[in-house]
Protein backbone atom coordinates (compact mmCIF):
# COMPACT_ATOMS: atom_id res chain seq x y z
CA UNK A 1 110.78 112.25 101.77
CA UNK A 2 109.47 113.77 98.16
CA UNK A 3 106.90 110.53 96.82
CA UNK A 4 105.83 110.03 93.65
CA UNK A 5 103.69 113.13 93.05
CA UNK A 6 106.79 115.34 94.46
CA UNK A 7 109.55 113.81 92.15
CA UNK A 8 106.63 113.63 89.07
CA UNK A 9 105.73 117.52 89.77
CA UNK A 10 109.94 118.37 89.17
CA UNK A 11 110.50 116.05 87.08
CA UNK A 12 107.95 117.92 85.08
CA UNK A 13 109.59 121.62 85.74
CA UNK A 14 112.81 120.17 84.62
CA UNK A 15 112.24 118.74 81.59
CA UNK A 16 112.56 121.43 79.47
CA UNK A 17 115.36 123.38 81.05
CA UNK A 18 117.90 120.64 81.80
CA UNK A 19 117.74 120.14 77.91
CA UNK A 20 117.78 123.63 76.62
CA UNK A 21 121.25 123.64 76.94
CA UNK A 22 124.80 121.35 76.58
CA UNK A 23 126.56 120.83 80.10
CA UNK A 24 129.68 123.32 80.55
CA UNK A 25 130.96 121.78 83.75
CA UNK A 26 129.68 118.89 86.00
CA UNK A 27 130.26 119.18 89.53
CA UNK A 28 131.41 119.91 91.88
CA UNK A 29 129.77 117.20 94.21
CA UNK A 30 129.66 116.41 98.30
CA UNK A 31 131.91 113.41 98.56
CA UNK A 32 129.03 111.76 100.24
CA UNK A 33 126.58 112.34 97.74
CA UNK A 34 128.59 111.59 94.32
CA UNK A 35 128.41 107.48 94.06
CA UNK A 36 130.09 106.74 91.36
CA UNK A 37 133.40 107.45 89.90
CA UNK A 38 133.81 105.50 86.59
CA UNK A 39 132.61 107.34 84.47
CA UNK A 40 134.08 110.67 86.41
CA UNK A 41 131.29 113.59 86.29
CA UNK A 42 133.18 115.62 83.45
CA UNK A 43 132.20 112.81 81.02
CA UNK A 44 129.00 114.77 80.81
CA UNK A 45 130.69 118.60 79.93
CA UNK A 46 130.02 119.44 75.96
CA UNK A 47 126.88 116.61 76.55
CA UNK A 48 123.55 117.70 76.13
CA UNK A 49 120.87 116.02 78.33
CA UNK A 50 117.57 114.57 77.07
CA UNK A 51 115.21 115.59 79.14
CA UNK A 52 114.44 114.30 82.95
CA UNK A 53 112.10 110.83 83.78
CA UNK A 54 111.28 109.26 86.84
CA UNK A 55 110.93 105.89 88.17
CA UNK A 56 109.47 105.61 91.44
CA UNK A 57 111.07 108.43 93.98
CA UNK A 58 114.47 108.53 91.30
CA UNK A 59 115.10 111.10 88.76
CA UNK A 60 117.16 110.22 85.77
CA UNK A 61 118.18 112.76 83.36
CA UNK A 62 119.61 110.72 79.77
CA UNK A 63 121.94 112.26 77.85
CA UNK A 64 120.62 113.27 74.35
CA UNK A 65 123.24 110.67 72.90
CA UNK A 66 122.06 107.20 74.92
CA UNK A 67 125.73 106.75 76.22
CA UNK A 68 125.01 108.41 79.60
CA UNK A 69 122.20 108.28 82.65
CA UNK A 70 122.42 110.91 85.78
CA UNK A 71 120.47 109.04 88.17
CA UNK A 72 118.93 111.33 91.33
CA UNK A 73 117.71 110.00 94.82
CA UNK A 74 116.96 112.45 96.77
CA UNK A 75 116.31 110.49 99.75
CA UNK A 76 114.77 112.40 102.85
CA UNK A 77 115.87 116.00 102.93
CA UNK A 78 117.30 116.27 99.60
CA UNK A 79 116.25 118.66 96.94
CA UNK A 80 116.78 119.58 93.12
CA UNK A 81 116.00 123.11 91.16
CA UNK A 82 116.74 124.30 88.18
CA UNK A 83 118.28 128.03 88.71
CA UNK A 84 118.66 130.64 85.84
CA UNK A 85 121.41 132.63 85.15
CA UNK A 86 121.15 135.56 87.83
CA UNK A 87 119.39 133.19 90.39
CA UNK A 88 120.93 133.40 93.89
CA UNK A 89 123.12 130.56 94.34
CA UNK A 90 123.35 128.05 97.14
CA UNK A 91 126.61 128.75 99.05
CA UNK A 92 127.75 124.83 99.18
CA UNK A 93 125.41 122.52 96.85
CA UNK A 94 126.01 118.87 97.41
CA UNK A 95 125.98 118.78 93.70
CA UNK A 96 125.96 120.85 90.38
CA UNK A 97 125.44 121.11 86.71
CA UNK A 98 126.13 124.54 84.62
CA UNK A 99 124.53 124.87 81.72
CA UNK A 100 126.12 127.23 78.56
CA UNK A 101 123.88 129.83 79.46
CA UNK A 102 123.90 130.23 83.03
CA UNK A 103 121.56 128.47 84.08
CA UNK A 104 122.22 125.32 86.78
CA UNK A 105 120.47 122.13 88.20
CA UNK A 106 121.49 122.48 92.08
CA UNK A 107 120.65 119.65 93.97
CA UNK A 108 120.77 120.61 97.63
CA UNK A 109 120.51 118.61 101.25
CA UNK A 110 119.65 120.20 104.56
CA UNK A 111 120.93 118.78 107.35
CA UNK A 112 124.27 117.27 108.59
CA UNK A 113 123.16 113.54 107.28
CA UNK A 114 124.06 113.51 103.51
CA UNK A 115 121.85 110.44 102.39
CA UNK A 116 120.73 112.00 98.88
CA UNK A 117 122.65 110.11 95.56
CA UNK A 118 123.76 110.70 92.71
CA UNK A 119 125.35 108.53 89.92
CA UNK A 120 126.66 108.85 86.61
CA UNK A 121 126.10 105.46 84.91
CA UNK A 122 125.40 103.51 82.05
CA UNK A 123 122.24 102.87 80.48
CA UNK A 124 122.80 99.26 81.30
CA UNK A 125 123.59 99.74 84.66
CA UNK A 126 121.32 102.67 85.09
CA UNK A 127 118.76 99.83 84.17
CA UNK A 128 120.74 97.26 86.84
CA UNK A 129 120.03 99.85 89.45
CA UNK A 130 116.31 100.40 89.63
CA UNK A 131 115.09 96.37 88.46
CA UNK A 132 114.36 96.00 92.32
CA UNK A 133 111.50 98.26 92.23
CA UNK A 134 107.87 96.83 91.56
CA UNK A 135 105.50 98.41 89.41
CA UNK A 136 104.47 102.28 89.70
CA UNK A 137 101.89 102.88 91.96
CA UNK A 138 99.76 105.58 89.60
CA UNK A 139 97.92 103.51 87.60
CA UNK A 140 98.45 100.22 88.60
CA UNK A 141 94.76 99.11 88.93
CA UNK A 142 92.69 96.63 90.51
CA UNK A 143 93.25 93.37 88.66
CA UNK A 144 97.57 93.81 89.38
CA UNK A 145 97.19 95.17 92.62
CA UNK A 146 95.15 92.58 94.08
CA UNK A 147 97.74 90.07 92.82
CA UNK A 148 100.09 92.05 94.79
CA UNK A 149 98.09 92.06 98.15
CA UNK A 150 97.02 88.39 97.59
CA UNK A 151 101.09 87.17 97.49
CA UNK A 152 102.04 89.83 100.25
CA UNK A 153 101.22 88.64 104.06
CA UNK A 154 101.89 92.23 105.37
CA UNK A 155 99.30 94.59 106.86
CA UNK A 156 98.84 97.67 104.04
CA UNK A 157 101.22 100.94 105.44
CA UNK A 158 104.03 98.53 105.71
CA UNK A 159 103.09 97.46 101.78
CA UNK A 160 102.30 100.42 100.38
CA UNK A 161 106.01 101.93 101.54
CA UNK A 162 107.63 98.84 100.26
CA UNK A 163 109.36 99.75 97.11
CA UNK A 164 109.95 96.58 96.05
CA UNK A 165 106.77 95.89 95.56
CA UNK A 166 104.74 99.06 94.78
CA UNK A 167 107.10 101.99 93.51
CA UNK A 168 106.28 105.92 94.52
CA UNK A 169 104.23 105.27 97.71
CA UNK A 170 105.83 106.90 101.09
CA UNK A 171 104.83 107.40 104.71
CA UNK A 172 102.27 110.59 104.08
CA UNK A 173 100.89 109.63 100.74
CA UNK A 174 100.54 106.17 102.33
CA UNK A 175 98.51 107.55 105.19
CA UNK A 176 96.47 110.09 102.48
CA UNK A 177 95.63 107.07 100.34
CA UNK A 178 94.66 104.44 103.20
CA UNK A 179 92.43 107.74 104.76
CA UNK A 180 90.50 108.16 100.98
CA UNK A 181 90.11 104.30 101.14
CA UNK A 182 88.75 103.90 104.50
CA UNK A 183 91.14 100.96 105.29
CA UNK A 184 93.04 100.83 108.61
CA UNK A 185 96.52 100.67 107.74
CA UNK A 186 97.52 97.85 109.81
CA UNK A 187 94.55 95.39 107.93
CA UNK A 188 96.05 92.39 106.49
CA UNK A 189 96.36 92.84 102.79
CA UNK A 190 95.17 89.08 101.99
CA UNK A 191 92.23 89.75 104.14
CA UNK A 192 90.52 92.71 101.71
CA UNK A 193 87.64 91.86 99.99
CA UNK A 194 87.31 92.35 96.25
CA UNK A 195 85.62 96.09 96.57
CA UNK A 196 87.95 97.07 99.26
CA UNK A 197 90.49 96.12 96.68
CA UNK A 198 88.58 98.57 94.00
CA UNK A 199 88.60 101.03 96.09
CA UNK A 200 92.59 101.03 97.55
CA UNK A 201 93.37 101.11 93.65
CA UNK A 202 91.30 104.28 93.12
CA UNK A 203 91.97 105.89 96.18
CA UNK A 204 96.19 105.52 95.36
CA UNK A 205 95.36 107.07 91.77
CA UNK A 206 92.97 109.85 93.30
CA UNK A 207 95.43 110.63 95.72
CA UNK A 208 98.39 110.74 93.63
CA UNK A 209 96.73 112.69 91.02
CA UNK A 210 95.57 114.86 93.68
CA UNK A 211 99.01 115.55 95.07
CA UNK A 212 100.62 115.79 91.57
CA UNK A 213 98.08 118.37 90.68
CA UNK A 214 98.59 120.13 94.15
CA UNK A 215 102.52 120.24 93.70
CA UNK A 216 102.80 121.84 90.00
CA UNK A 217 101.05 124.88 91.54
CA UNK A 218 103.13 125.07 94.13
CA UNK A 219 101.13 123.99 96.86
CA UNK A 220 103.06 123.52 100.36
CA UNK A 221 102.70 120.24 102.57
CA UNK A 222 99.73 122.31 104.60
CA UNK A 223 97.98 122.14 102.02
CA UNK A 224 98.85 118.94 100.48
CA UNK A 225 98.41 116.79 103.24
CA UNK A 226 94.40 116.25 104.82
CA UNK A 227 95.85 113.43 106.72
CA UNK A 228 99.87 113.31 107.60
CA UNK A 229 101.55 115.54 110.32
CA UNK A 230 97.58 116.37 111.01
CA UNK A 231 97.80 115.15 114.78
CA UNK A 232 94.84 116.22 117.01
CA UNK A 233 93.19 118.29 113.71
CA UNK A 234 89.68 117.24 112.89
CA UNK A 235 89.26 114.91 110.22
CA UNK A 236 88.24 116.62 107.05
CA UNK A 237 85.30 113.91 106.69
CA UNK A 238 84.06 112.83 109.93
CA UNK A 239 85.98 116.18 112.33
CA UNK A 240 87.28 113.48 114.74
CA UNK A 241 90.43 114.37 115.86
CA UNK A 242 93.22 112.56 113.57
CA UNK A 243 95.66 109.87 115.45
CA UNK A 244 99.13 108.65 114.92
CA UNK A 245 101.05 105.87 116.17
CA UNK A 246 104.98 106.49 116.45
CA UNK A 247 107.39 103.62 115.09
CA UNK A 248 111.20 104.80 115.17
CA UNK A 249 111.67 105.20 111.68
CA UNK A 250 108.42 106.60 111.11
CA UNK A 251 104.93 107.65 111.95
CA UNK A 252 101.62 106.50 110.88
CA UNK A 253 98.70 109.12 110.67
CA UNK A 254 95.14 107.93 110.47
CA UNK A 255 91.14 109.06 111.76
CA UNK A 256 89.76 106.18 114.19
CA UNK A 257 86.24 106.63 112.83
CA UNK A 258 86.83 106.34 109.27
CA UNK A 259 89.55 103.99 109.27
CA UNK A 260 89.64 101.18 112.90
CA UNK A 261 85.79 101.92 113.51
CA UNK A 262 86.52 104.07 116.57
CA UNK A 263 89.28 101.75 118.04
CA UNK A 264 92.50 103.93 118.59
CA UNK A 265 95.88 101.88 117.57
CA UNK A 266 98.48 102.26 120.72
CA UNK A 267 101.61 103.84 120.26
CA UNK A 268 103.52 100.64 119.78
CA UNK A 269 107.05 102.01 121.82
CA UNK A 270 104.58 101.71 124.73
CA UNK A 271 102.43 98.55 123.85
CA UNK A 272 101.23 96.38 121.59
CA UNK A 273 98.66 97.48 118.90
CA UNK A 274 94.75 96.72 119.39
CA UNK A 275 93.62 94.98 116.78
């Protein structure tokens, strides 16, 4: 699933272009995908859109007179590009803008699951529909994130994913972040001690940063990642080989030595964690 550094590197690329022009048709859209109806999608032709912002893992793209929000979650497989005029086209795009101009924001979805949203809402509601999140994760710094992990009895992956509480984190920047911080990722999050805290908040700004700077030149997740989908791969600190332990939703990634002090975590299908 794109994290905060993914969504912040296109939100970025499509700043500019999604505003360059007014909208000359909206839609069409996957009947899964499309999540509202009132107001219909053509409210936006003749509109011209602001520019695109992010909160959290969501792209919203304001229309240049406040009456209008196009609110993107792109969920797992989902992904958005801005195409020129002359681009090759997608043959079936679970949704699309055209610009006058040519050019189009294509927002596609591999797969046969269709989990990526879109709505077309109001300010208001636009606003109604993301107060769940906590605060952003880049930048949230020591003092507010200990009073996060002081009123949380959860062990750190499981927080760090939690978007209610911190907003941007997933499953790989989650494992990069706990890696760079040297914190196991099941450790209780009351249980850190004041530097560990200092040192989680830098390591989810470093990392971030890291990946943001990584994915506006284009970097793939090879080269992204030093710690997710690394299985078996030496660490790129200590060289022993990196573990994982498989959850059915999701899989954690982390290096025994820098992380457990040598203990490896169980698979926890098969048994219950060491700890």
């Amino acid at each position: 699933m794109p994290e905060l550094p993914e969504m912040e590197a296109w939100r970025r690329a499509l700043n500019d272009p999604v505003s360059a022009f007014p909208i000359e048709q909206a839609g069409p859209a996957h009947i899964a995908t499309l999540k509202t109806f009132d107001p219909p999608l053509s409210a936006l032709e003749g509109r011209r859109l602001a520019g695109a912002e992010r909160r959290a893992k969501r792209l919203l793209f304001p229309t240049e007179d406040g009456e209008l929000v196009l609110l993107v979650h792109l969920m797992s497989a989902g992904r958005l590009r801005y195409l020129r005029a002359g681009d090759k086209e997608p043959k079936t795009p679970a949704f699309r803008l055209r610009f006058e101009g040519g050019g189009q924001l294509v927002l596609t979805e591999g797969g046969p699951k269709k989990r990526a949203g879109v709505w077309l809402l109001s300010p208001e509601a636009a606003a109604a529909e993301l107060e769940h999140l906590g605060p952003e994760a880049l930048g949230l710094g020591p003092e507010r994130l200990g009073e996060i992990l002081a009123s949380e009895p959860r062990r750190l992956h499981s927080l760090l994913r939690d978007q209610r509480i911190v907003a941007g984190i997933g499953r790989a920047w989650a494992n990069e972040i706990l890696h760079t911080a040297g914190l196991s990722p099941f450790a209780p999050a009351r249980g850190l001690t004041p530097g560990q805290v200092r040192t989680l908040a830098g390591s989810i700004d470093s990392e971030l940063e890291r990946g943001l700077e990584l994915r506006e030149r284009g970097a793939k997740d090879a080269q992204v990642y030093r710690v997710h989908n690394k299985l078996g791969e030496p660490c790129h600190v200590c060289g022993t080989p990196i573990a994982r332990v498989d959850f059915e939703e999701h899989t954690i990634y982390y290096c025994p030595d820098c992380q457990t002090g040598g203990r490896v975590l169980k698979d926890r299908r098969l048994s219950r964690l060491l700890r």
